[in-house]
Protein backbone atom coordinates (compact mmCIF):
# COMPACT_ATOMS: atom_id res chain seq x y z
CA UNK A 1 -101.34 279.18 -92.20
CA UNK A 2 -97.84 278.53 -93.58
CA UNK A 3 -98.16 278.11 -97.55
CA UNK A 4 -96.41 275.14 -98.65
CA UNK A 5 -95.40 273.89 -102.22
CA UNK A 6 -95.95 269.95 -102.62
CA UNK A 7 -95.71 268.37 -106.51
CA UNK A 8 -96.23 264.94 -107.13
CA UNK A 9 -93.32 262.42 -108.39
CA UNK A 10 -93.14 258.52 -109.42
CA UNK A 11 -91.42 256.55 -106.51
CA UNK A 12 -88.79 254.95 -108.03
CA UNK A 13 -88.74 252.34 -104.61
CA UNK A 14 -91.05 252.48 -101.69
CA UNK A 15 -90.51 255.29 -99.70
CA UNK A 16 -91.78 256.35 -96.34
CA UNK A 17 -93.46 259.44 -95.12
CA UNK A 18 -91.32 262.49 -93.81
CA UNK A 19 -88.49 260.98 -95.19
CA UNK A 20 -86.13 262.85 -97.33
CA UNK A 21 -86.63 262.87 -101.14
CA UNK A 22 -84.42 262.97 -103.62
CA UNK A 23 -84.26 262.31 -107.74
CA UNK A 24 -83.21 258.97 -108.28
CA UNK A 25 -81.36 259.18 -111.67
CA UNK A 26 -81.38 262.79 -112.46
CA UNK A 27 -79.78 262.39 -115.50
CA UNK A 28 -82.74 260.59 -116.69
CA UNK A 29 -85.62 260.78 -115.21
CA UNK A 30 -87.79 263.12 -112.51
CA UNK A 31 -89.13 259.58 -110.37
CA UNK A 32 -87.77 259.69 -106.71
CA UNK A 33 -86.33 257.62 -103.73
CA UNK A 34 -85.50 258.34 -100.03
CA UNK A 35 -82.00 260.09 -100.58
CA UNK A 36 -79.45 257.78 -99.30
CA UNK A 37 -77.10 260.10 -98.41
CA UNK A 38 -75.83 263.75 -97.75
CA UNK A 39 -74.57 264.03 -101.62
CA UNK A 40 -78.08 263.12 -102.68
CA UNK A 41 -79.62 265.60 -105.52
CA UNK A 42 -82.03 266.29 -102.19
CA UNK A 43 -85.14 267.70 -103.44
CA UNK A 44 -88.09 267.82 -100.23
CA UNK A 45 -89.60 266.24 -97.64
CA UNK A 46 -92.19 263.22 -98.24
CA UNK A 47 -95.78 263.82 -97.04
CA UNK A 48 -96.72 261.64 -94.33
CA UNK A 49 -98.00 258.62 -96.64
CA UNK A 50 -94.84 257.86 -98.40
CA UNK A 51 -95.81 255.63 -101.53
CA UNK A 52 -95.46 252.04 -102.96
CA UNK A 53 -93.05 251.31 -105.77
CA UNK A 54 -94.45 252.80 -108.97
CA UNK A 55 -96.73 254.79 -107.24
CA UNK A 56 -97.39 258.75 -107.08
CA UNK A 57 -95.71 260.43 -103.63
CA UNK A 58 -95.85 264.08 -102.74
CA UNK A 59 -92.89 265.78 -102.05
CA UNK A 60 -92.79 269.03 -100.05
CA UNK A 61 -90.65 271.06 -101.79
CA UNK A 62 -90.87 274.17 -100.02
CA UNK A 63 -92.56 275.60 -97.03
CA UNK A 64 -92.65 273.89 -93.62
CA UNK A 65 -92.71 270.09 -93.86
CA UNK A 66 -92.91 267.72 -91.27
CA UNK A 67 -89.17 265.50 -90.79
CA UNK A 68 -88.26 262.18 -89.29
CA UNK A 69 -84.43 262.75 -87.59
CA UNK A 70 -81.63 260.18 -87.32
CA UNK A 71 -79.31 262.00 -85.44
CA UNK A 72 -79.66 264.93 -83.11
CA UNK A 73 -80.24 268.93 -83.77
CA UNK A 74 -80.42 271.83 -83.23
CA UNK A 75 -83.29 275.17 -83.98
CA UNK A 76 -81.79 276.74 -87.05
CA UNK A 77 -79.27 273.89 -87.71
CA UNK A 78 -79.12 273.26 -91.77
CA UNK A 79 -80.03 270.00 -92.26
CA UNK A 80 -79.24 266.84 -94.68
CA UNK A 81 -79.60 262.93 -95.27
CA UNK A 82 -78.65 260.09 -93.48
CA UNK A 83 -78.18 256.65 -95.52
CA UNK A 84 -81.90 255.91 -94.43
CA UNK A 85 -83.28 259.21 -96.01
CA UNK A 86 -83.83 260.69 -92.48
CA UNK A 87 -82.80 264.49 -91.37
CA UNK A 88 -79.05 265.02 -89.49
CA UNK A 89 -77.19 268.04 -88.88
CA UNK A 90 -74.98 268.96 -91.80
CA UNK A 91 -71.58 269.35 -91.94
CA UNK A 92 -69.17 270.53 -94.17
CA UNK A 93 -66.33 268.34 -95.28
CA UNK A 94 -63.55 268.76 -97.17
CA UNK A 95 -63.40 268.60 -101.12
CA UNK A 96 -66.87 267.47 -100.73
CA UNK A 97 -70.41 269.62 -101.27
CA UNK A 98 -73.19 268.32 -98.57
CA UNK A 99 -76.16 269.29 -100.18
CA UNK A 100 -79.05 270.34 -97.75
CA UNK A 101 -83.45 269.87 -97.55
CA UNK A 102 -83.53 273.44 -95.32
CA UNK A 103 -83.19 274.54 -91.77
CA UNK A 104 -84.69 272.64 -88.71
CA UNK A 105 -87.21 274.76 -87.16
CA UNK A 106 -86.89 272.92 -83.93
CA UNK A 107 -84.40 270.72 -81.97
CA UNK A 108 -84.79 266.87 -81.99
CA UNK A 109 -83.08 263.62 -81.38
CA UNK A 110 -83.18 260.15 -83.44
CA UNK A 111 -86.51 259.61 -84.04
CA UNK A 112 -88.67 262.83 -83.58
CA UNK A 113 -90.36 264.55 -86.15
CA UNK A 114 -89.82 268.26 -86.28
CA UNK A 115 -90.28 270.75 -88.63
CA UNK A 116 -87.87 271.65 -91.43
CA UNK A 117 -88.19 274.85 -93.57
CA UNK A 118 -87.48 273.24 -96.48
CA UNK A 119 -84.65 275.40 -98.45
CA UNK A 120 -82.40 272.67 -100.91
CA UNK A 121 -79.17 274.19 -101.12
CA UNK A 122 -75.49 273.27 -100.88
CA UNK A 123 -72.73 273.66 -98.28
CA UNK A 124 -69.28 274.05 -99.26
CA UNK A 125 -66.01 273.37 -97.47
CA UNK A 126 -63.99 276.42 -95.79
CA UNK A 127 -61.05 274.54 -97.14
């Protein structure tokens, strides 16, 4: 067995499971959304039941968790958010810092569910 680190947050809107999560006003408060895009202060990976507005959803936050894609990818590909809070390959762009939910731990196109070590980090620009 794979351990897994999951902590429980307020959703600040409904979210949906294996989406990915992110704070929804860091600067003042810990509730959180589906992260709308690859900028997103990414945090995990929603379990599989998502949550209701105002309601309690676990978020993977490290470990192997369970992703929806919207794009495809690649085995060891780091991966980030769409605007729907799914997984896409990340890419980095210039003057801009794509932050990342981990490493796919399988390929996958639109629609699958694969696994993502989950691994929240940043990727810079070369330039």
């Amino acid at each position: 067995m794979i351990p897994t680190f999951i902590r429980a947050y307020e959703a600040s809107a409904a979210v949906t499971g294996f989406g990915i999560a992110a704070f929804s006003d860091a600067a003042s408060t810990d509730r959180v959304a589906l992260a709308g895009a690859n900028t997103a202060p990414i945090i995990g990976v929603f379990d599989r039941q998502g949550a209701d507005i105002g309601g309690m959803a676990d978020v993977i936050r490290a470990g192997l968790a369970p992703v929806l894609l919207g794009g495809t990818v690649t085995a060891g590909a780091p991966l980030t958010s769409n605007a729907d809070g799914a997984a896409i390959a990340a890419v980095a762009a210039t003057a801009t810092t794509v932050r990342i939910i981990g490493y796919a731990d399988a390929p996958g196109v639109v629609g699958d569910i694969i696994d993502v070590w989950v691994a929240p980090g940043l990727l810079h620009s070369a330039a």
